[in-house]
Structures are given as C-alpha cells and as structure tokens.
N, C-alpha and C. Protein backbone atom coordinates (compact mmCIF):
# COMPACT_ATOMS: atom_id res chain seq x y z
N UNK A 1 -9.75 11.73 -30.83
CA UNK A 1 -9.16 10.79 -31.76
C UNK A 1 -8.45 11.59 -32.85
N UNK A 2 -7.47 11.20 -33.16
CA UNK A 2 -6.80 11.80 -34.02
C UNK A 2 -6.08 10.99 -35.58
N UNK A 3 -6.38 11.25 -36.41
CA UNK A 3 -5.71 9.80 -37.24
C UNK A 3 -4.74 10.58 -38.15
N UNK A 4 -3.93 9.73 -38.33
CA UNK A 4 -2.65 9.76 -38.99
C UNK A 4 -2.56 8.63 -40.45
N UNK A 5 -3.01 9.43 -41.39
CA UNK A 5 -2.84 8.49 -42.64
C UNK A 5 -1.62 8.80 -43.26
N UNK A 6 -1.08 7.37 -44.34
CA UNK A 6 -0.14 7.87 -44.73
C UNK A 6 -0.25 8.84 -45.77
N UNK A 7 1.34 8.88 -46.14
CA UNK A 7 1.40 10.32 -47.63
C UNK A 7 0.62 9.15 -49.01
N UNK A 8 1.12 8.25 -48.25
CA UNK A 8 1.09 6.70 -50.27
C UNK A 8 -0.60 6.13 -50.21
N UNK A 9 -1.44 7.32 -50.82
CA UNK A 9 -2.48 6.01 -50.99
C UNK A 9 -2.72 5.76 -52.16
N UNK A 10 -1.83 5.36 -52.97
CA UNK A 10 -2.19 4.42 -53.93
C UNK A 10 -0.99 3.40 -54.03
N UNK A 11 -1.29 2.15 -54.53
CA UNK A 11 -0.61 0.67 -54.51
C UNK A 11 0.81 1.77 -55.10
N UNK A 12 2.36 1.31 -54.85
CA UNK A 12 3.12 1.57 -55.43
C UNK A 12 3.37 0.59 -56.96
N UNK A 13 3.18 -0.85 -56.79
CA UNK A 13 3.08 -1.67 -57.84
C UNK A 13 2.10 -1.07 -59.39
N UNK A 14 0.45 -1.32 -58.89
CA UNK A 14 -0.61 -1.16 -59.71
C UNK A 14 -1.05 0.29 -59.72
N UNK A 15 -0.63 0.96 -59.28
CA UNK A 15 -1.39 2.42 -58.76
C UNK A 15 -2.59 2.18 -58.62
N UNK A 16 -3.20 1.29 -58.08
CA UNK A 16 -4.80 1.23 -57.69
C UNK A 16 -4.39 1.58 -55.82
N UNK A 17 -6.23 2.28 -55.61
CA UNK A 17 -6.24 2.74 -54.46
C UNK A 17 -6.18 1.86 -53.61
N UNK A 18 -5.55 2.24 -52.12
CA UNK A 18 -5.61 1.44 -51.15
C UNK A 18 -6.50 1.80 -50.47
N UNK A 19 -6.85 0.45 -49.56
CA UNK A 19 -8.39 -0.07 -48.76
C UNK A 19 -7.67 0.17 -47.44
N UNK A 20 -8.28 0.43 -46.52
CA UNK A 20 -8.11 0.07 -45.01
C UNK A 20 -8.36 -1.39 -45.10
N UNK A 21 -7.36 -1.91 -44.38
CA UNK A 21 -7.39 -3.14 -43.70
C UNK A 21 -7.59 -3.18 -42.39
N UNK A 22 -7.25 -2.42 -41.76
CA UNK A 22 -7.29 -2.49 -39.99
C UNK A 22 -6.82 -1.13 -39.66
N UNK A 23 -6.25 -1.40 -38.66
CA UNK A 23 -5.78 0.10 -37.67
C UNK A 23 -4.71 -0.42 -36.57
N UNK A 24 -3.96 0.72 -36.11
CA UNK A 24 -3.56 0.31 -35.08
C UNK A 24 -3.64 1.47 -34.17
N UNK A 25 -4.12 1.02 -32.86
CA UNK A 25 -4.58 2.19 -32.09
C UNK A 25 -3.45 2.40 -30.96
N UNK A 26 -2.89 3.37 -30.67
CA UNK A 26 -2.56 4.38 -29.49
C UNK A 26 -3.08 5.19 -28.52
N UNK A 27 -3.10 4.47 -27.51
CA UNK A 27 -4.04 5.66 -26.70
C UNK A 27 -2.81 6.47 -26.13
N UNK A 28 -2.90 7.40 -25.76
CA UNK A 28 -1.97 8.44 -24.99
C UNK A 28 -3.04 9.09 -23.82
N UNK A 29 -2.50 9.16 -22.38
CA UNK A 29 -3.29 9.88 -21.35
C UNK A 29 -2.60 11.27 -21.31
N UNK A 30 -3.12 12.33 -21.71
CA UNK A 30 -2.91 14.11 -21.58
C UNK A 30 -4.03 13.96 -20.55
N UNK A 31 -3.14 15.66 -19.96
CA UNK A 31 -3.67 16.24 -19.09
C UNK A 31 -4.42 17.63 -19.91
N UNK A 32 -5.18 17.74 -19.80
CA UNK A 32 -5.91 19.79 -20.68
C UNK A 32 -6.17 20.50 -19.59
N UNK A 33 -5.35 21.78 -19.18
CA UNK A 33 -5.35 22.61 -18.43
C UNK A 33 -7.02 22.91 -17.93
N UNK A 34 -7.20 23.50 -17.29
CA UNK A 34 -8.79 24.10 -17.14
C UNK A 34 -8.94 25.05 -17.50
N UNK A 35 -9.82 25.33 -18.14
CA UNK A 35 -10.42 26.39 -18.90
C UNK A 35 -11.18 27.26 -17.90
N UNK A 36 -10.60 28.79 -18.29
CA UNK A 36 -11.55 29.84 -17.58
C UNK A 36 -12.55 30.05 -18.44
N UNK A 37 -13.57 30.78 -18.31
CA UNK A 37 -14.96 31.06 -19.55
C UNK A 37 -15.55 32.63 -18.26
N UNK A 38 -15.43 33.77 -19.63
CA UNK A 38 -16.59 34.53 -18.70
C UNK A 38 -17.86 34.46 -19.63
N UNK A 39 -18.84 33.77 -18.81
CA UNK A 39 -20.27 33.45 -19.35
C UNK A 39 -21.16 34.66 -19.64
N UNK A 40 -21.36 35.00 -20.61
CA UNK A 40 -21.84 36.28 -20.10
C UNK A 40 -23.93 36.17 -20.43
N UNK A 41 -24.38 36.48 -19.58
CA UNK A 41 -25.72 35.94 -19.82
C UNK A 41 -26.54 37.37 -20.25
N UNK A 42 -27.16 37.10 -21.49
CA UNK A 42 -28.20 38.43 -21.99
C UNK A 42 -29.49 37.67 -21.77
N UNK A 43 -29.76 38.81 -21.39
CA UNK A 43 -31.89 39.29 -20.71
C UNK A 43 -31.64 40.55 -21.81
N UNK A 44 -32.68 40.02 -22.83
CA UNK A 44 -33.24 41.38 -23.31
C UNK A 44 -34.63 42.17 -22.73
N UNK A 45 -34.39 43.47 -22.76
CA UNK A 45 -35.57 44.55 -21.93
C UNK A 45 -36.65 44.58 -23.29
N UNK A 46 -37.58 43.75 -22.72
CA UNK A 46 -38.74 43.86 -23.77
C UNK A 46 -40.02 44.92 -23.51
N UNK A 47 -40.18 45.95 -24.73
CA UNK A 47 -41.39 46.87 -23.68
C UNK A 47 -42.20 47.04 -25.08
N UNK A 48 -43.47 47.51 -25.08
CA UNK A 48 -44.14 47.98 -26.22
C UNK A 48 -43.87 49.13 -26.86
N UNK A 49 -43.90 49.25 -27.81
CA UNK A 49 -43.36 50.94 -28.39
C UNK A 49 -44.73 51.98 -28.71
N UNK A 50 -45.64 50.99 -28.78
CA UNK A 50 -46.98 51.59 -29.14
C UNK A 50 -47.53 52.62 -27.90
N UNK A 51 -47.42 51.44 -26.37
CA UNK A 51 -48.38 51.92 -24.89
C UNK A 51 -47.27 52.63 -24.16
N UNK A 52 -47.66 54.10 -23.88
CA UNK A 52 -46.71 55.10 -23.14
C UNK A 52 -47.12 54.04 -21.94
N UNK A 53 -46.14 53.91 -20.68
CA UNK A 53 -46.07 53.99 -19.22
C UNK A 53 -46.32 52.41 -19.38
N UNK A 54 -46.25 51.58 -20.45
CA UNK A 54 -45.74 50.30 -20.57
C UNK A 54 -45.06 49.13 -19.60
N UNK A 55 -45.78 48.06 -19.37
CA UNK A 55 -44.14 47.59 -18.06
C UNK A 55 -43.09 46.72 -19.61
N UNK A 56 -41.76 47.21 -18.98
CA UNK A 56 -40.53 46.13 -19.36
C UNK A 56 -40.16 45.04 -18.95
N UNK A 57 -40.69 44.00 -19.79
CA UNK A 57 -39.98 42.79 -19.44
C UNK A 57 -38.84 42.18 -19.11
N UNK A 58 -38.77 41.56 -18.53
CA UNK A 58 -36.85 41.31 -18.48
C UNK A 58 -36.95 39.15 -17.79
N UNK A 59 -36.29 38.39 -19.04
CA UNK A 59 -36.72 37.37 -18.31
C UNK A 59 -35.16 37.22 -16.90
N UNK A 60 -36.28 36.49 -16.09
CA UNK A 60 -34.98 36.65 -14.45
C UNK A 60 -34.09 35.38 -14.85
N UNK A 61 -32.75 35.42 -14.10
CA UNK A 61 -31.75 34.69 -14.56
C UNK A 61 -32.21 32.82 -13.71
N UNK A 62 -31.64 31.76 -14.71
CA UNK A 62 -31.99 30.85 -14.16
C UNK A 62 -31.60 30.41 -12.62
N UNK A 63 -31.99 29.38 -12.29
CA UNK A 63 -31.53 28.95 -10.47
C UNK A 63 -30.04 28.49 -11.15
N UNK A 64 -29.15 29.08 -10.02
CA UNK A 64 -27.77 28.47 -10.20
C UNK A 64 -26.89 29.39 -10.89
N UNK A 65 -27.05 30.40 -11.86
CA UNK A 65 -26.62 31.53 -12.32
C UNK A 65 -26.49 32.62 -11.00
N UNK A 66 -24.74 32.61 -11.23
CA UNK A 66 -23.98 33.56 -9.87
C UNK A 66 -25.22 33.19 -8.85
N UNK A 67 -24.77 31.92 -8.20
CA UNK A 67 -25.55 31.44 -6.92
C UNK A 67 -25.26 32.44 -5.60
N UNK A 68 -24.12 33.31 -5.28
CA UNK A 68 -23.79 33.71 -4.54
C UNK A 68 -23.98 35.68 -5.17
N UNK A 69 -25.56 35.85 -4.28
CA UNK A 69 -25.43 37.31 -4.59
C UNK A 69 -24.25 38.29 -4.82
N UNK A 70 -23.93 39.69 -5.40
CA UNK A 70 -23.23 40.39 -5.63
C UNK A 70 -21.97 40.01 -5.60
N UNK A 71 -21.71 38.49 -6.13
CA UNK A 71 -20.26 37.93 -6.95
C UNK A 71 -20.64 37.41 -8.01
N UNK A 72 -19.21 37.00 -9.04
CA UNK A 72 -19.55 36.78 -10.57
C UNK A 72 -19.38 35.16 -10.18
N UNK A 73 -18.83 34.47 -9.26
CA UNK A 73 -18.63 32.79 -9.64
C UNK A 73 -19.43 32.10 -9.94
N UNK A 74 -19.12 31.38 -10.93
CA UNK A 74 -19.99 30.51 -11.24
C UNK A 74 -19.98 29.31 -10.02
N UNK A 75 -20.85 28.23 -9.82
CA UNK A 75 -21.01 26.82 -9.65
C UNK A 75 -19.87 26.19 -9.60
N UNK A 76 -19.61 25.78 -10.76
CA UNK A 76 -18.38 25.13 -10.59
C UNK A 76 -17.28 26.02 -10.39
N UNK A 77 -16.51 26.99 -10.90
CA UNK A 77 -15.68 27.40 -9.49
C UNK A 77 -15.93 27.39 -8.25
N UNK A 78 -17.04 27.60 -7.50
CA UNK A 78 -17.23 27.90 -6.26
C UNK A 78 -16.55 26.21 -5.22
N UNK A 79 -17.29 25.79 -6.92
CA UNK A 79 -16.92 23.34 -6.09
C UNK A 79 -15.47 23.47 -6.28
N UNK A 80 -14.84 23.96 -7.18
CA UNK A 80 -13.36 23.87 -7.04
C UNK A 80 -12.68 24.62 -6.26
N UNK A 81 -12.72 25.29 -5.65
CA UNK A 81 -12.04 26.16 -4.92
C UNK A 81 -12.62 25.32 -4.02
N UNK A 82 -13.85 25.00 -3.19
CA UNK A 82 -14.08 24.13 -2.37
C UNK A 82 -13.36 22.92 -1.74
N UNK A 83 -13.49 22.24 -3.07
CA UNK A 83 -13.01 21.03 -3.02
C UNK A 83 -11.65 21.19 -3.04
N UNK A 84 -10.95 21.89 -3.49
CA UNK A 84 -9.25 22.15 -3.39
C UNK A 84 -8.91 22.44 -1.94
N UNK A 85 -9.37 23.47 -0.79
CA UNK A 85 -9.39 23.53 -0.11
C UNK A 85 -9.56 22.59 1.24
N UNK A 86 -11.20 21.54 1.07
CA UNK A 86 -11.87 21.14 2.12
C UNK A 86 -11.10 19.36 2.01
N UNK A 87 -11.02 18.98 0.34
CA UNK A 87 -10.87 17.60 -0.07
C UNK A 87 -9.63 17.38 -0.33
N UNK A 88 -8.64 18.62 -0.91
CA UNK A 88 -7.30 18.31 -1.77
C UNK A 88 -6.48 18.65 -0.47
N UNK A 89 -7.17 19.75 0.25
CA UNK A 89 -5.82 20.19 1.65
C UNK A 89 -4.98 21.43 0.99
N UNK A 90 -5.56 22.25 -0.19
CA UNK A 90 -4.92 23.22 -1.05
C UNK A 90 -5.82 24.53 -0.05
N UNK A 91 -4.60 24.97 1.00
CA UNK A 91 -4.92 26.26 1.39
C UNK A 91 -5.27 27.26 0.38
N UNK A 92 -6.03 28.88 0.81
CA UNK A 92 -6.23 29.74 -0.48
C UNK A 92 -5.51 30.39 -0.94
N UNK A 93 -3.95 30.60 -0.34
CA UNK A 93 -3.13 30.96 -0.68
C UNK A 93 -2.48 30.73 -1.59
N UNK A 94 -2.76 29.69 -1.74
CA UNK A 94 -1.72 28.81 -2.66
C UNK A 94 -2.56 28.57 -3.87
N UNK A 95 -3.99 28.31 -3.47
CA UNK A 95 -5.02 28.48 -4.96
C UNK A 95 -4.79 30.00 -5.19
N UNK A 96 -4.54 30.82 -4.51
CA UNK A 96 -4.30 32.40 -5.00
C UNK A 96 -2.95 32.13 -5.67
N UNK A 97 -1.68 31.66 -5.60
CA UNK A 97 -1.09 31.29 -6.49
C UNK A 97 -1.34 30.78 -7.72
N UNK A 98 -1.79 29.32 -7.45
CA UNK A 98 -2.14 28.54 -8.76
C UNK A 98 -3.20 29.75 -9.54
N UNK A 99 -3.98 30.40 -9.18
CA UNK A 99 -4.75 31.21 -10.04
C UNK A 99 -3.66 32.24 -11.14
N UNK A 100 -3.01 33.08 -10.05
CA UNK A 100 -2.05 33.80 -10.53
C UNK A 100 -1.36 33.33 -11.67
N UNK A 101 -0.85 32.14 -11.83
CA UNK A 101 -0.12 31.36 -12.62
C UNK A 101 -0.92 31.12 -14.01
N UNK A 102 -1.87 31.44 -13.99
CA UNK A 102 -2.76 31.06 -15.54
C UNK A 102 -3.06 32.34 -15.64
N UNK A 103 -2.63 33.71 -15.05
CA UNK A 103 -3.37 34.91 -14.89
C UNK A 103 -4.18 35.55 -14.75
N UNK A 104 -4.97 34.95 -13.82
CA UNK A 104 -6.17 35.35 -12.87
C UNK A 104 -5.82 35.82 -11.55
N UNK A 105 -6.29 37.10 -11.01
CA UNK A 105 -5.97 37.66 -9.79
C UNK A 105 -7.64 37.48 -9.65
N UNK A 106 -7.11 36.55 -8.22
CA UNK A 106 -8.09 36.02 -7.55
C UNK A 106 -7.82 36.15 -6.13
N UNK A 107 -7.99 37.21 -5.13
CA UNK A 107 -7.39 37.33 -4.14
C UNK A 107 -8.22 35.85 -2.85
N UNK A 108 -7.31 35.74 -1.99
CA UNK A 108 -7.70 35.07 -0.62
C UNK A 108 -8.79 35.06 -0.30
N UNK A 109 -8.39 36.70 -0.14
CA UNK A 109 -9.77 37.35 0.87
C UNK A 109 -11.26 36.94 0.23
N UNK A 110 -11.12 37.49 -1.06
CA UNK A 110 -12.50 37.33 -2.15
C UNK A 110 -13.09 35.61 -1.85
N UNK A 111 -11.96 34.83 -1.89
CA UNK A 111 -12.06 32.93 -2.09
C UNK A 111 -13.08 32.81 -0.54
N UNK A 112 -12.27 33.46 0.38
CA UNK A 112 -12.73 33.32 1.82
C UNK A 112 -14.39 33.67 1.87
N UNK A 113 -14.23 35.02 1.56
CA UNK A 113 -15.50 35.57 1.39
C UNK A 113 -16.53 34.65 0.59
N UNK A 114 -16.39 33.81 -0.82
CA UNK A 114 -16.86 32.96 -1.46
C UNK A 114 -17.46 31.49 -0.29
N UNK A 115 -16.04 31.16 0.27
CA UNK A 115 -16.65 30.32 1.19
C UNK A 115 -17.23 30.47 2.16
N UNK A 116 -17.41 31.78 2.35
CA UNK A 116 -18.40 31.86 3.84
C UNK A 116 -19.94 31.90 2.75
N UNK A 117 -20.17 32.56 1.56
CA UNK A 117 -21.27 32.40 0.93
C UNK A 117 -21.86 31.05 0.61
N UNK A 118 -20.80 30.14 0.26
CA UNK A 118 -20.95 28.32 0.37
C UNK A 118 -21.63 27.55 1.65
N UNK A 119 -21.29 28.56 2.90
CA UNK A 119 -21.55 27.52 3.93
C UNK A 119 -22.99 28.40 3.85
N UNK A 120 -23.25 29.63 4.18
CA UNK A 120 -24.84 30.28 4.14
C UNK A 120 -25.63 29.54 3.23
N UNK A 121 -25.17 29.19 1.83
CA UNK A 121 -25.49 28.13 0.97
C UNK A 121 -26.11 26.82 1.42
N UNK A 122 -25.54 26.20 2.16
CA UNK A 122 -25.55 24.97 2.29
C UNK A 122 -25.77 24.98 3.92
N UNK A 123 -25.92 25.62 4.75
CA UNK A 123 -26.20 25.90 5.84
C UNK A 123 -27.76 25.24 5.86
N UNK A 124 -29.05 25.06 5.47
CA UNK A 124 -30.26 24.56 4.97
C UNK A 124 -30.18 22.85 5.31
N UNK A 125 -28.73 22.86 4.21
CA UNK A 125 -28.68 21.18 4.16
C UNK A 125 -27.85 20.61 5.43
N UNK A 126 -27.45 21.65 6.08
CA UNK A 126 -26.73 21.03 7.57
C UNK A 126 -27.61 21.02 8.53
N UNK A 127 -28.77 21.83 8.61
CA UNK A 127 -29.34 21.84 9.34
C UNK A 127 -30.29 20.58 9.45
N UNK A 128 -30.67 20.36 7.95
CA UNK A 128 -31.57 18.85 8.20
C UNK A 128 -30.93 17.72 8.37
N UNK A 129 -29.34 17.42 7.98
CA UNK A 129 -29.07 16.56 8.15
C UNK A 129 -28.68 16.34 9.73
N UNK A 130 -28.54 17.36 10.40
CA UNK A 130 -27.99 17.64 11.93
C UNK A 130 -29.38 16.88 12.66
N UNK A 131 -31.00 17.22 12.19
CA UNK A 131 -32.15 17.10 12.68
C UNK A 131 -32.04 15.49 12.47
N UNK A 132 -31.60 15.66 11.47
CA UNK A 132 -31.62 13.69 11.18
C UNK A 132 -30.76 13.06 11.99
N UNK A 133 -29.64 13.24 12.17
CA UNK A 133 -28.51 12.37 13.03
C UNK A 133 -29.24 12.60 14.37
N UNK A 134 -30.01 13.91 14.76
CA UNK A 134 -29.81 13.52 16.51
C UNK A 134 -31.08 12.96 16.69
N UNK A 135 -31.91 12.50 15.49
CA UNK A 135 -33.07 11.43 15.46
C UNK A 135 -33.11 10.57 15.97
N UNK A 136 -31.34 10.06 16.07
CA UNK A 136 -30.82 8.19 16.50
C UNK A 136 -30.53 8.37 17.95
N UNK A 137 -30.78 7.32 18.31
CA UNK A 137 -30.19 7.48 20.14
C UNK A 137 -28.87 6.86 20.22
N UNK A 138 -28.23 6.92 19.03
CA UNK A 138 -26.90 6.24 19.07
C UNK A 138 -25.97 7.12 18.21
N UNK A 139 -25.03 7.61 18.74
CA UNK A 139 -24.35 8.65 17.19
C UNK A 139 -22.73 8.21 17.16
N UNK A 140 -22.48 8.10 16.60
CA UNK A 140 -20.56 7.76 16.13
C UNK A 140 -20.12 8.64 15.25
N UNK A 141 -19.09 9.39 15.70
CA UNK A 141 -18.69 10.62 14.82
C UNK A 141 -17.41 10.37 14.93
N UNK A 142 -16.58 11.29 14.45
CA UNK A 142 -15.09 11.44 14.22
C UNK A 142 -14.91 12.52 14.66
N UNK A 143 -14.39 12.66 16.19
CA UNK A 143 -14.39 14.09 16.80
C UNK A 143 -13.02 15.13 15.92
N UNK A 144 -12.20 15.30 14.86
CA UNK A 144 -11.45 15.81 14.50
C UNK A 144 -11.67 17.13 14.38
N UNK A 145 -10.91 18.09 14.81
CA UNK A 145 -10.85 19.73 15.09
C UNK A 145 -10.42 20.04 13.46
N UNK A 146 -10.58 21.43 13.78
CA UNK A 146 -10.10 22.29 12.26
C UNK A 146 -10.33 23.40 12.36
N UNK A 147 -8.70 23.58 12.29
CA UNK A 147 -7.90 25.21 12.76
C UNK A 147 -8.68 26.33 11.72
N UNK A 148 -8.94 27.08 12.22
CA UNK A 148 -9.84 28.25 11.75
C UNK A 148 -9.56 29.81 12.09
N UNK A 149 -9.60 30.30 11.48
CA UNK A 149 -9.22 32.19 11.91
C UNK A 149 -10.29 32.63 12.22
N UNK A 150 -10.84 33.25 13.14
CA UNK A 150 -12.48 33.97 12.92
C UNK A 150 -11.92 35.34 12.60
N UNK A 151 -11.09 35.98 12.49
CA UNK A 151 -11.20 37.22 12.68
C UNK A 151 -10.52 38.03 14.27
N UNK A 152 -11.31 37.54 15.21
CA UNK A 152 -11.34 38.31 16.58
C UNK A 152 -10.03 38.39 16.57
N UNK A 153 -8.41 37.63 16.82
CA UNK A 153 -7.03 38.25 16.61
C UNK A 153 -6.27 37.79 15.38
N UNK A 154 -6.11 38.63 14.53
CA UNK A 154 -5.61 38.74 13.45
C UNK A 154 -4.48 37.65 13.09
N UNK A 155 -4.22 36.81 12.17
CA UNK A 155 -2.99 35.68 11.92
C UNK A 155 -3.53 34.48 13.36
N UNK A 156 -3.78 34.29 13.76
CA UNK A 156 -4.12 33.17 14.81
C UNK A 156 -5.26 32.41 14.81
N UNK A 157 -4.65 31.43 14.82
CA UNK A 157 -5.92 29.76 14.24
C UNK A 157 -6.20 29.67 15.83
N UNK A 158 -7.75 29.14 15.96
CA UNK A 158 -7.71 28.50 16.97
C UNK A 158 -9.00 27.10 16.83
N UNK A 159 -9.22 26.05 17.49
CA UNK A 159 -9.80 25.06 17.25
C UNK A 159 -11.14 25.15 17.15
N UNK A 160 -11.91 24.67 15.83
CA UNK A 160 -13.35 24.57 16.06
C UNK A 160 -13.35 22.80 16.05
N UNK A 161 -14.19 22.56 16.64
CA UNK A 161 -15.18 21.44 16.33
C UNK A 161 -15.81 21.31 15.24
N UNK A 162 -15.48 20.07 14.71
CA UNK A 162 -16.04 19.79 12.79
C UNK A 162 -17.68 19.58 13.47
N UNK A 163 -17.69 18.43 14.53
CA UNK A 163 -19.26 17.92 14.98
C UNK A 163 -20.12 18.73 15.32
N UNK A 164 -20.28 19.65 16.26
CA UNK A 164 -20.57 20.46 16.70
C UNK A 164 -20.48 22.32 16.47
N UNK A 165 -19.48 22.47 15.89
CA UNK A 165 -19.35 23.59 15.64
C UNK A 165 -18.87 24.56 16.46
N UNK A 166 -18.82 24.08 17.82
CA UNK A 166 -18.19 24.94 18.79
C UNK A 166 -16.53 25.22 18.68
C-alpha cells in the first residue's frame, strides 16, 4: 500500500486542519522480479575451555537445508527449476539463459545433475505410490512418452515411458 497525501493540509479558507473523509483506492497489478538470497547458515563449534580432549559441539543443520548432498540449492530453487521444466515446458537451456539474464551462471549440466538428485529424492514417494496403483485390478493411465537423453549417444533423445519407465 502506498498513500499519496496531498501538499494542502490545512483548510485554504480557515487554516484549520483537514480530516480524512474517505479515500480513493487504486489497485495496480506489478510483477517483482525473483529474488536470489545466499542463505548462509552458522553452527557455532561449542567446546569447553576448561577439559583438555573435550568433545565440540556443533548443532546439525535442519531437514530441508541443501536437501541435495554436496550442492548449495535450496528447496525452492530445486521446485522452480522443476516446475519450469516438468509444468511450464521451459527446457534447461533456456532456464540457463533466463538465469544468465539476472546474472547467475547456472550451467545445464549442474540443473540436470540437480534433477537427477530430485528424482533419487522423490524416488521413495514413487515407489509407494506405484505399490498403491498396482493394488487396483483396474488401472487407466495416460500412456504419453518423454524424449530423454541418457547419455549412452551423445545429442540424441530417445523415448521413455512416463508409466512405466521403460
């Protein structure tokens, strides 16, 4: 909210102060860029100074802090880059652009690497929900493919199965 009073608050006639009577409101819809943040989290090393051969404390970082061993992303980058990719149809190339553009070098490869740590992630929750669907003796899926690189020849997509995985 932002308010805009005038320069005149006093009566021009009486010079007595003026009252609010009402308002008139403007909404305006802005867009606010997204904000990068490096979070930086302190553990202080707590030890006794008194007892030689002492243990050091150190409290451990919470669940969800850099969820993905030996990378810095947070959570929510990991859902946006996700979701840009899996929901928006924003290849990583092009989020390697859009990154570039606010000046973040954020390579492909690293994003890729991120999402293979997402699916090991969440690999747990596919597995029970997989145990659950073939519970039913009835299943309806949406057989739709999705072009994928593994690696084995370099630049060349070839079809996985979303259902199955093959």
């Amino acid at each position: 909210e932002v308010v805009y009073a005038p320069e005149e608050t006093h009566c021009p006639c009486c010079d007595s102060e003026l009252v609010q009577i009402g308002e008139y409101r403007t909404e305006e819809l802005e867009k606010v860029p997204a904000q990068f943040k490096v979070i930086e989290h302190v553990r202080p090393k707590l030890a006794c100074s008194k007892c030689k051969g002492a243990k050091v404390l150190v409290a451990p970082l919470p669940a969800g802090v850099l969820p993905l061993e030996g990378a810095r992303p947070g959570p929510g980058l990991l859902a946006d880059i996700a979701v840009s990719k899996y929901v928006d149809a924003i290849p990583l190339h092009r989020q390697e652009q859009m990154f570039a553009r606010i000046g973040i070098e954020l390579s492909r490869k690293r994003m890729c690497d991120w999402i293979e740590g997402i699916v090991e992630l969440l690999m747990p929750l596919y597995l029970a929900l997989k145990r659950e669907i073939l519970k039913h003796p009835y299943i309806q899926a949406d057989e739709t493919t999705l072009k994928v690189q593994d690696g084995a020849k370099p630049n060349v997509c070839h079809n996985r199965h979303i259902v199955t995985g093959k």
